[in-house]
N, C-alpha and C. Protein backbone atom coordinates (compact mmCIF):
# COMPACT_ATOMS: atom_id res chain seq x y z
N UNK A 1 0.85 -1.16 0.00
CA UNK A 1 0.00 0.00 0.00
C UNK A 1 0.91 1.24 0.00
N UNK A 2 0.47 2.22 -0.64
CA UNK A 2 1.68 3.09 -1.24
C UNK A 2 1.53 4.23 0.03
N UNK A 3 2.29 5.16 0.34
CA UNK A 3 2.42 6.21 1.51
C UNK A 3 1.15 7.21 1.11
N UNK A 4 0.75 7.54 -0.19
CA UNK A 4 -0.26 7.95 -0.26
C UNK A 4 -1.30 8.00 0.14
N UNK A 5 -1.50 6.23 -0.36
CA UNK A 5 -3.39 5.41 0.31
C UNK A 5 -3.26 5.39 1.68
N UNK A 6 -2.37 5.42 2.47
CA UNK A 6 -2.12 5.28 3.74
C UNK A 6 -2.42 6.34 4.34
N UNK A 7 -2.19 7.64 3.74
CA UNK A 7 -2.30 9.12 4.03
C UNK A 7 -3.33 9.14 3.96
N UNK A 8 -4.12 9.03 2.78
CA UNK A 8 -5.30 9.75 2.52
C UNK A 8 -6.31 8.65 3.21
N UNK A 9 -6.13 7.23 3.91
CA UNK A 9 -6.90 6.39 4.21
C UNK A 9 -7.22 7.07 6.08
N UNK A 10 -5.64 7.24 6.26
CA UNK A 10 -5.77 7.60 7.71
C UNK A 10 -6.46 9.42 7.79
N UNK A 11 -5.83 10.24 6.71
CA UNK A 11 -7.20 11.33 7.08
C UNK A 11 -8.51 10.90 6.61
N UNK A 12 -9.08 10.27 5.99
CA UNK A 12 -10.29 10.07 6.09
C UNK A 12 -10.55 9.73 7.36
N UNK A 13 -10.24 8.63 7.88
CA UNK A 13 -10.28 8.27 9.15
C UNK A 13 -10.62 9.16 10.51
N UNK A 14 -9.84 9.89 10.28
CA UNK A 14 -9.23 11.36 11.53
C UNK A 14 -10.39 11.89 11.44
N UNK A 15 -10.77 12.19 10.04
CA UNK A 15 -12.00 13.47 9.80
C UNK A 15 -13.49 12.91 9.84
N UNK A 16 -13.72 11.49 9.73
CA UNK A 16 -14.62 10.77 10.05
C UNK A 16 -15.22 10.23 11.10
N UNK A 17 -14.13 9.63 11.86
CA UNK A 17 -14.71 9.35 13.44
C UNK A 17 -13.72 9.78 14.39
N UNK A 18 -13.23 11.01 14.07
CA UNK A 18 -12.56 11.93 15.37
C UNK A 18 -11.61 11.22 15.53
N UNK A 19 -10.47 10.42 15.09
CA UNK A 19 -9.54 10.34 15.51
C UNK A 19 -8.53 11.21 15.14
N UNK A 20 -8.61 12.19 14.48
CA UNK A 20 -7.81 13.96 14.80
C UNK A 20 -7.79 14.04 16.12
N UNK A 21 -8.49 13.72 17.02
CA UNK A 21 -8.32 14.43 17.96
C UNK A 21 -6.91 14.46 18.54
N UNK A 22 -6.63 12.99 18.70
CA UNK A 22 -4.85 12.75 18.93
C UNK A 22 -4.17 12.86 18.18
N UNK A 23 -4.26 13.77 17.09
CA UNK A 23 -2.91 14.02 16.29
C UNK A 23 -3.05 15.71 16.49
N UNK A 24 -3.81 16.14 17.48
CA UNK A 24 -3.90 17.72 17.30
C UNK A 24 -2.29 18.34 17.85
N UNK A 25 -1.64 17.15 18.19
CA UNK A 25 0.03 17.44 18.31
C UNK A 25 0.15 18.34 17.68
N UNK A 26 0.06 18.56 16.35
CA UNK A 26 0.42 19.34 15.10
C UNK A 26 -0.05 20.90 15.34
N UNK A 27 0.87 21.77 15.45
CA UNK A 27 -0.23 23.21 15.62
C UNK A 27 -0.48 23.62 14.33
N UNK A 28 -1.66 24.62 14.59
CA UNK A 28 -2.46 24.77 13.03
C UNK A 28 -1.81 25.44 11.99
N UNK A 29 -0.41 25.89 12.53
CA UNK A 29 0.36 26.57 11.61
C UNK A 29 1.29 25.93 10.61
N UNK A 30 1.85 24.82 11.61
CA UNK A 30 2.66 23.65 11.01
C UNK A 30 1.39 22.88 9.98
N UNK A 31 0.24 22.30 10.58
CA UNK A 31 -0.90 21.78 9.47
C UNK A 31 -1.22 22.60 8.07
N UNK A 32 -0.88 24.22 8.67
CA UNK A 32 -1.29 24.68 7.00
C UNK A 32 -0.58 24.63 6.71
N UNK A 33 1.30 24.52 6.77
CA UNK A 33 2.58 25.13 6.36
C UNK A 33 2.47 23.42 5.80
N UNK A 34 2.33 22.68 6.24
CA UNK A 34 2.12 21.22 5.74
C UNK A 34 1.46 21.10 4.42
N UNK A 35 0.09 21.00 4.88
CA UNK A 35 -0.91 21.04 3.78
C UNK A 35 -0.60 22.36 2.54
N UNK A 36 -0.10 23.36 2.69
CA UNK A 36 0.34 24.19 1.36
C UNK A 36 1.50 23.34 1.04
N UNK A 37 2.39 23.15 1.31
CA UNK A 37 3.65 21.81 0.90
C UNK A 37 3.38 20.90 -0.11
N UNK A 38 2.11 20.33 0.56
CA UNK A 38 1.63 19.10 0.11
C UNK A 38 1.01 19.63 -1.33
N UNK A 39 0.22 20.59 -1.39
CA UNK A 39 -0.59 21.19 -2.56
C UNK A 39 0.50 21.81 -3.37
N UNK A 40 1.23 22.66 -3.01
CA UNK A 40 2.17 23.26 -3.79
C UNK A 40 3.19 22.55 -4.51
N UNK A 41 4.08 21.83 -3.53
CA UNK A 41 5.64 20.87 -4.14
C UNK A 41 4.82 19.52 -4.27
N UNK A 42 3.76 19.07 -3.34
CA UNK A 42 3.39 17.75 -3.99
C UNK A 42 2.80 17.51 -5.35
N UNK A 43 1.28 18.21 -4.88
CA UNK A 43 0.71 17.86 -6.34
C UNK A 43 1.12 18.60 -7.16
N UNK A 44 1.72 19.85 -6.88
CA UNK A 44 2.03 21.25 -8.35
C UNK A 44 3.36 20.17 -8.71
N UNK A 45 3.63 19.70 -8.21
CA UNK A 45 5.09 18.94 -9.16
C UNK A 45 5.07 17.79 -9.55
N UNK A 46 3.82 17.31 -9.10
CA UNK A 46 3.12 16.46 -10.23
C UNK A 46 2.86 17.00 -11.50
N UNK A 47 1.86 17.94 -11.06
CA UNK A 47 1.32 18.87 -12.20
C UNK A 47 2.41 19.65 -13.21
N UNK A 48 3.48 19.92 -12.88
CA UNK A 48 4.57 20.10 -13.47
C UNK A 48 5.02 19.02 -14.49
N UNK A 49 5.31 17.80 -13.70
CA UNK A 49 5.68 17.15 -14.90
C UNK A 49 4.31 16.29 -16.25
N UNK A 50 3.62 16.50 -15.24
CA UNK A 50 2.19 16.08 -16.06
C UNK A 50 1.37 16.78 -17.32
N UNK A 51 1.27 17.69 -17.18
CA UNK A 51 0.77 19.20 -17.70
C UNK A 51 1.55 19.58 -19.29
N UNK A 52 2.56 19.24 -19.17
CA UNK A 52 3.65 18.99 -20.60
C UNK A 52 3.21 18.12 -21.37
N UNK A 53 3.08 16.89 -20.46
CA UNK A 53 3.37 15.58 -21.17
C UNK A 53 1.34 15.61 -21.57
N UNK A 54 0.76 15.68 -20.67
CA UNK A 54 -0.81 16.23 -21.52
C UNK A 54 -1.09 16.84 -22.97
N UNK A 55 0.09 18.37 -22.62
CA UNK A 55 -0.09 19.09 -24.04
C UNK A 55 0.57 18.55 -25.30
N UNK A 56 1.12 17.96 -24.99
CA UNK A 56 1.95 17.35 -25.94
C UNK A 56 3.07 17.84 -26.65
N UNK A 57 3.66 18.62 -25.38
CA UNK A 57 4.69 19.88 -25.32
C UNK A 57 5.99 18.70 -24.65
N UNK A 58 5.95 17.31 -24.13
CA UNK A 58 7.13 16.89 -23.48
C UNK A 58 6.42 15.27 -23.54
N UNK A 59 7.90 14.35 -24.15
CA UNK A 59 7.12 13.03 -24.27
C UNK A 59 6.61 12.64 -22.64
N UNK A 60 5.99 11.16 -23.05
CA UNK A 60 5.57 10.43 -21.89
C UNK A 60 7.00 10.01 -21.15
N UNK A 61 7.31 10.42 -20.03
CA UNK A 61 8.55 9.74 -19.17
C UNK A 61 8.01 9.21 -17.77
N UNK A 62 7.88 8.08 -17.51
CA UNK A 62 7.67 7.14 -16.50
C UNK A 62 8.52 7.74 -15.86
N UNK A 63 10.30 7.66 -15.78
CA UNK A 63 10.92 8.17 -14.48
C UNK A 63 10.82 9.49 -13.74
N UNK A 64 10.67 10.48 -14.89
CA UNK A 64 10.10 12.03 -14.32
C UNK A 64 8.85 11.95 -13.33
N UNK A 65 7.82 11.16 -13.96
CA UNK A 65 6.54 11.04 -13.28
C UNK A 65 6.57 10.29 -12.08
N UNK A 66 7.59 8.94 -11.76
CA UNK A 66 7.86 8.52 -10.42
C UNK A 66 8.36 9.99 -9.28
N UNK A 67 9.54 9.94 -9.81
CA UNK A 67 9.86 10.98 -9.04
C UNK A 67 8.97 12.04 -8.72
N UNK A 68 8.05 12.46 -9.50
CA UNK A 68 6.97 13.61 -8.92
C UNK A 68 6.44 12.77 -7.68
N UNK A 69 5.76 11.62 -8.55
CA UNK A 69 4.53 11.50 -7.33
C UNK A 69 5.70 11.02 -6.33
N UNK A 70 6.90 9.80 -6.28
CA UNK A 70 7.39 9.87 -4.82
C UNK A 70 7.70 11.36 -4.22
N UNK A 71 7.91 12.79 -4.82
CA UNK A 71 8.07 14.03 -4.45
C UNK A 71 6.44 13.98 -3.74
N UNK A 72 5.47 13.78 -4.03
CA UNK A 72 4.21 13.86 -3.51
C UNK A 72 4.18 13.38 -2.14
N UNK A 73 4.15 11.79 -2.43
CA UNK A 73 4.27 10.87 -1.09
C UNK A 73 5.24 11.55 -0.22
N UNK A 74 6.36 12.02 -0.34
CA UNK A 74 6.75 12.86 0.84
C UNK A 74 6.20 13.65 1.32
N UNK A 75 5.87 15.16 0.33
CA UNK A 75 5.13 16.13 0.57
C UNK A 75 3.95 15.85 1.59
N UNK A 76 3.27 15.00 1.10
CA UNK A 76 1.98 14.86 1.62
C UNK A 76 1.58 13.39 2.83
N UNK A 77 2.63 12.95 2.81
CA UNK A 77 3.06 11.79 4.21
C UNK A 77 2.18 12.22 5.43
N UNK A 78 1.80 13.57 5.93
CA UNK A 78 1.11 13.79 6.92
C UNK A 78 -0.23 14.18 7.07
N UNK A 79 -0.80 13.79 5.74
CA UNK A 79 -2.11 14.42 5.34
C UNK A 79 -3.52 14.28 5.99
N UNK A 80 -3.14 13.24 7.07
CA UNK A 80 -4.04 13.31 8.09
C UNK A 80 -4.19 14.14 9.02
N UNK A 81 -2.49 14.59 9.62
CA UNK A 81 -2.44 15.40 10.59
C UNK A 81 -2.57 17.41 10.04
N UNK A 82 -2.82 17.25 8.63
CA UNK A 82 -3.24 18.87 8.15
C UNK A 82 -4.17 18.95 8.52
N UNK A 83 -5.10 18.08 8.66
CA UNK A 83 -6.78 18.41 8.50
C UNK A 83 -7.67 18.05 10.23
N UNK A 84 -6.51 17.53 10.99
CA UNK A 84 -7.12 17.70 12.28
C UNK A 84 -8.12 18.54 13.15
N UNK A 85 -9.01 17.93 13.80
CA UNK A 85 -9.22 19.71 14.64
C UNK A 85 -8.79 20.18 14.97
N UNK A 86 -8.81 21.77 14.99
CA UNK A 86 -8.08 22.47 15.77
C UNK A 86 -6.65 23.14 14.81
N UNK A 87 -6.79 22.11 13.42
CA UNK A 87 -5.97 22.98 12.55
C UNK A 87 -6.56 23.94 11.26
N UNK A 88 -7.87 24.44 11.73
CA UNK A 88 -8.11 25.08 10.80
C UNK A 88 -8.13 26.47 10.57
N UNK A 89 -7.63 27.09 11.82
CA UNK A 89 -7.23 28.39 11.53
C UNK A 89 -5.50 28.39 12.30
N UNK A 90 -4.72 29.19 12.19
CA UNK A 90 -3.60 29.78 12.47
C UNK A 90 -3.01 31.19 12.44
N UNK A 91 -1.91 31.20 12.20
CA UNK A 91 -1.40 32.79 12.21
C UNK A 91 -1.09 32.68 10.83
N UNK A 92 -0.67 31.61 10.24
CA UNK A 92 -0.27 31.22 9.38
C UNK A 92 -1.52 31.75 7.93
N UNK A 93 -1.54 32.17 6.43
CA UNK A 93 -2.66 32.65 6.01
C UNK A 93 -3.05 31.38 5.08
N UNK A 94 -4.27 30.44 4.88
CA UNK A 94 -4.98 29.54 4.60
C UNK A 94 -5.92 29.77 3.82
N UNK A 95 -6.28 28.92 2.82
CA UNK A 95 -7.19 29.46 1.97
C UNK A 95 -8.27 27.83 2.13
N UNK A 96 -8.34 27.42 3.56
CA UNK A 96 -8.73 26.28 3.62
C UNK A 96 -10.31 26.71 4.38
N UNK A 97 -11.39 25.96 3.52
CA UNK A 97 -12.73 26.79 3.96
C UNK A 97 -13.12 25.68 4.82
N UNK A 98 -13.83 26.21 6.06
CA UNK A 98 -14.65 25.75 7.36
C UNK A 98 -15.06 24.57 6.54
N UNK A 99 -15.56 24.49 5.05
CA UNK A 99 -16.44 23.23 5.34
C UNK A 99 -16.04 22.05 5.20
N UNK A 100 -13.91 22.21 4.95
CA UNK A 100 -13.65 20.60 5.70
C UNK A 100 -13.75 20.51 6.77
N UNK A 101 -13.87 21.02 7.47
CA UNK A 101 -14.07 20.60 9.51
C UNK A 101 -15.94 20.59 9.56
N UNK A 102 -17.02 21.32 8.40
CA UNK A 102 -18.26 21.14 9.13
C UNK A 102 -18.93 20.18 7.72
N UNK A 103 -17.97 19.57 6.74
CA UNK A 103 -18.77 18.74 5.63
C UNK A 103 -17.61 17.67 5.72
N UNK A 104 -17.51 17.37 7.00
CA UNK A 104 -16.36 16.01 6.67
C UNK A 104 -16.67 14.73 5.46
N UNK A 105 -17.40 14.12 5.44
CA UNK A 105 -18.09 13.07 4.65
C UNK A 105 -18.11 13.90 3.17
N UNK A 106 -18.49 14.96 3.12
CA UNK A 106 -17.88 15.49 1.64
C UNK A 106 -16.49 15.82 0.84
N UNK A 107 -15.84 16.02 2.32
CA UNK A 107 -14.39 16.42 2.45
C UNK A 107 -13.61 14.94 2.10
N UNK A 108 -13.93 13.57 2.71
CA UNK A 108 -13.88 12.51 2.67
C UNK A 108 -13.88 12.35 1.21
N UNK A 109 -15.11 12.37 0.40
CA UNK A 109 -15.55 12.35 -1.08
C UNK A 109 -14.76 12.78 -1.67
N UNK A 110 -14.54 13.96 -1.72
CA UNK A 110 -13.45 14.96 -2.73
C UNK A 110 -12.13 13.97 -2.72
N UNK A 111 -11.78 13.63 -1.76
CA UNK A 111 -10.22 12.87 -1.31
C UNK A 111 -10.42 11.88 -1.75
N UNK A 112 -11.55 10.69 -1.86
CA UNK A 112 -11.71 9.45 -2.16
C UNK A 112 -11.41 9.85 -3.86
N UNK A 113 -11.93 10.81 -4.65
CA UNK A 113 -12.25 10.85 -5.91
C UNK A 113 -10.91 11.74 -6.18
N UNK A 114 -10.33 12.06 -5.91
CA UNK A 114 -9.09 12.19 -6.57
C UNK A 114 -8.04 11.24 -5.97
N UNK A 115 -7.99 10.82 -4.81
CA UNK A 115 -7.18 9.61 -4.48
C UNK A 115 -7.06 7.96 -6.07
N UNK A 116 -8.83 7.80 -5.97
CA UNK A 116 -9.27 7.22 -7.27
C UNK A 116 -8.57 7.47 -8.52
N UNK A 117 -8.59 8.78 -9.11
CA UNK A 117 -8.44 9.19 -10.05
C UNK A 117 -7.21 8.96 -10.50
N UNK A 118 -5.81 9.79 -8.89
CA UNK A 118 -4.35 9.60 -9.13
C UNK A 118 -4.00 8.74 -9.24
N UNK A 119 -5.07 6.87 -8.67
CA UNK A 119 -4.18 5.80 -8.58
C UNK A 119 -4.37 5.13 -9.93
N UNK A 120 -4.98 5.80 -10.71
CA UNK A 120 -5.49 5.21 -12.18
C UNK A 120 -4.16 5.95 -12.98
N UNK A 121 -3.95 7.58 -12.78
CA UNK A 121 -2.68 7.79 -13.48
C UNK A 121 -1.48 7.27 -13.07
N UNK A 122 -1.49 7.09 -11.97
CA UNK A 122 -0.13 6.65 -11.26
C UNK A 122 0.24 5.63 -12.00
N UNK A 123 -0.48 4.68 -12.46
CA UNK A 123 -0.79 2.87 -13.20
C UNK A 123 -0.46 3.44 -14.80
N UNK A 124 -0.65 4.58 -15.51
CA UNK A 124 -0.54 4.60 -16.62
C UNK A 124 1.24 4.36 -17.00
N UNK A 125 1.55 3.34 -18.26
CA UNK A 125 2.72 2.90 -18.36
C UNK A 125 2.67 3.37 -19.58
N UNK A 126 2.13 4.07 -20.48
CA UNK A 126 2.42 4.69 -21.64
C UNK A 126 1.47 6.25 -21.89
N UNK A 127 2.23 6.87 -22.98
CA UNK A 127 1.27 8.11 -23.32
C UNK A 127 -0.29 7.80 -23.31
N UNK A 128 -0.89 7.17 -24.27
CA UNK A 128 -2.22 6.86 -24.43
C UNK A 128 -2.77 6.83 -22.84
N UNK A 129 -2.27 5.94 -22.10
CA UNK A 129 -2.98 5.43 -21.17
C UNK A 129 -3.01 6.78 -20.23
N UNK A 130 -1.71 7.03 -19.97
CA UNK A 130 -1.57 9.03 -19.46
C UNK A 130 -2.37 9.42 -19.21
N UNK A 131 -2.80 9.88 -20.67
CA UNK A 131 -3.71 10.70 -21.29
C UNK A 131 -5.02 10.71 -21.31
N UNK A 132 -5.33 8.94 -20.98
CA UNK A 132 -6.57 9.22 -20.87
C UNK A 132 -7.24 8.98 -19.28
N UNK A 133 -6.24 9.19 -18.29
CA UNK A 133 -6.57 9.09 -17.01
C UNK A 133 -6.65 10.28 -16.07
N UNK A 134 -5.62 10.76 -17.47
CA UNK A 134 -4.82 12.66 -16.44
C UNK A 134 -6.81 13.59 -16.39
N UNK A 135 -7.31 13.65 -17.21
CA UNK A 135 -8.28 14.44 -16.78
C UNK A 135 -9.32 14.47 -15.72
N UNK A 136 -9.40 13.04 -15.12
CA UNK A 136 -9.74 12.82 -14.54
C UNK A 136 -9.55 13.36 -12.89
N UNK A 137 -8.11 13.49 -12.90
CA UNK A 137 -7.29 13.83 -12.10
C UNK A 137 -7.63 15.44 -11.70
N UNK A 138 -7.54 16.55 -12.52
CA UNK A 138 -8.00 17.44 -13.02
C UNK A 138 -9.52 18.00 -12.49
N UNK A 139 -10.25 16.71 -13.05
CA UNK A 139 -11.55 17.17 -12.44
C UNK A 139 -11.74 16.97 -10.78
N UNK A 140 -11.49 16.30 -10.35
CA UNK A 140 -11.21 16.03 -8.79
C UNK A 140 -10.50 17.21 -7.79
N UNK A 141 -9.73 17.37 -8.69
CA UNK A 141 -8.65 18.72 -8.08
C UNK A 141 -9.74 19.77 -8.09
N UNK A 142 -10.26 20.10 -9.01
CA UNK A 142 -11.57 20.85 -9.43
C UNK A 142 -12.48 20.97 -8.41
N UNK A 143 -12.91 19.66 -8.26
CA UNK A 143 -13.96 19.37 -7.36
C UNK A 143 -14.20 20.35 -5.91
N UNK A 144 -12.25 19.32 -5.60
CA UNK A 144 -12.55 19.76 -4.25
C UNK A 144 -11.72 20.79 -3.39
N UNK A 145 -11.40 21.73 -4.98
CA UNK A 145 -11.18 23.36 -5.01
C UNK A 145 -12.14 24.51 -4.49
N UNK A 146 -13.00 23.45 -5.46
CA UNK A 146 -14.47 24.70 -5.54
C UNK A 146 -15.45 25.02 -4.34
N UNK A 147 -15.06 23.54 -3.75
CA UNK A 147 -15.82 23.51 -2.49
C UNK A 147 -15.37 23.90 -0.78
N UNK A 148 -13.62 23.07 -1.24
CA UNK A 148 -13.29 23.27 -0.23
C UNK A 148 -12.00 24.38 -0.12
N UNK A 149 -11.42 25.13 -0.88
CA UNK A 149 -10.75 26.22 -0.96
C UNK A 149 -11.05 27.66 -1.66
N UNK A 150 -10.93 28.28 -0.38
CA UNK A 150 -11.33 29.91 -0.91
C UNK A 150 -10.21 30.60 -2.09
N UNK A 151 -10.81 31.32 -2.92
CA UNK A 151 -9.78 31.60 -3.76
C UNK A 151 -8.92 32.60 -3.29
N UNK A 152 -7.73 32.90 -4.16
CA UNK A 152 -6.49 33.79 -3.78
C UNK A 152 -6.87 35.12 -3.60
């Protein structure tokens, strides 16, 4: 099971039946300084090497694309402990909206459906297959932008 599913299995978890409560170790500043990490160097450097190879601006490279997503699985290794209670405001500035802490089970959704989505690109071993998984990916990010992050 990859550091990802593990991540995103155990915040579902946290945000579902309160077991955040014992990881509120984390102060809410370190959780957003985390969770922007995770969004920024994880998935944006996915999206970096992905986003080329979509337009058809940079071939398909399997090793570029490991290295992103293991750049991810680091990034985002603590993705349970971003979304704890008690980490949703800080000093720190967040563009993370109340309704992951008051729509958990939707918050859950959004994560299940792009978790879904990435483990279908993650599996792609050629352009074609890429290509036809990456949007998927895309729409998920989408998803649970619109709902659950305030804009810039």
């Amino acid at each position: 099971m990859s550091k990802l599913k593990v991540g995103l299995i155990a915040g579902i978890l946290a945000l579902t039946v309160g077991a955040g409560v014992s990881l509120a170790a984390m102060s809410a500043d370190d959780a957003i300084k985390g969770r922007q990490a995770c969004m920024k160097q994880g998935h944006g450097g996915v999206m970096k090497v992905a986003v080329p190879i979509m337009k058809g601006e940079a071939p398909f490279d399997a090793a570029a694309l490991k290295a992103a997503y293991d750049g991810e699985d680091a990034a985002c290794k603590d993705w349970d402990a971003f979304w704890a209670p008690g980490t949703e405001k800080g000093t720190v500035e967040t563009h993370a909206l109340p309704a992951i802490w008051t729509d958990k089970e939707g918050f859950a959704a959004a994560g299940k459906a792009w978790y879904d989505a990435a483990t279908k690109l993650r599996a792609a071993t050629d352009e074609a297959s890429f290509k036809a998984a990456f949007p998927a990916v895309g729409a998920a990010c989408k998803g649970c932008h619109e709902k659950f992050r305030a804009a810039d």
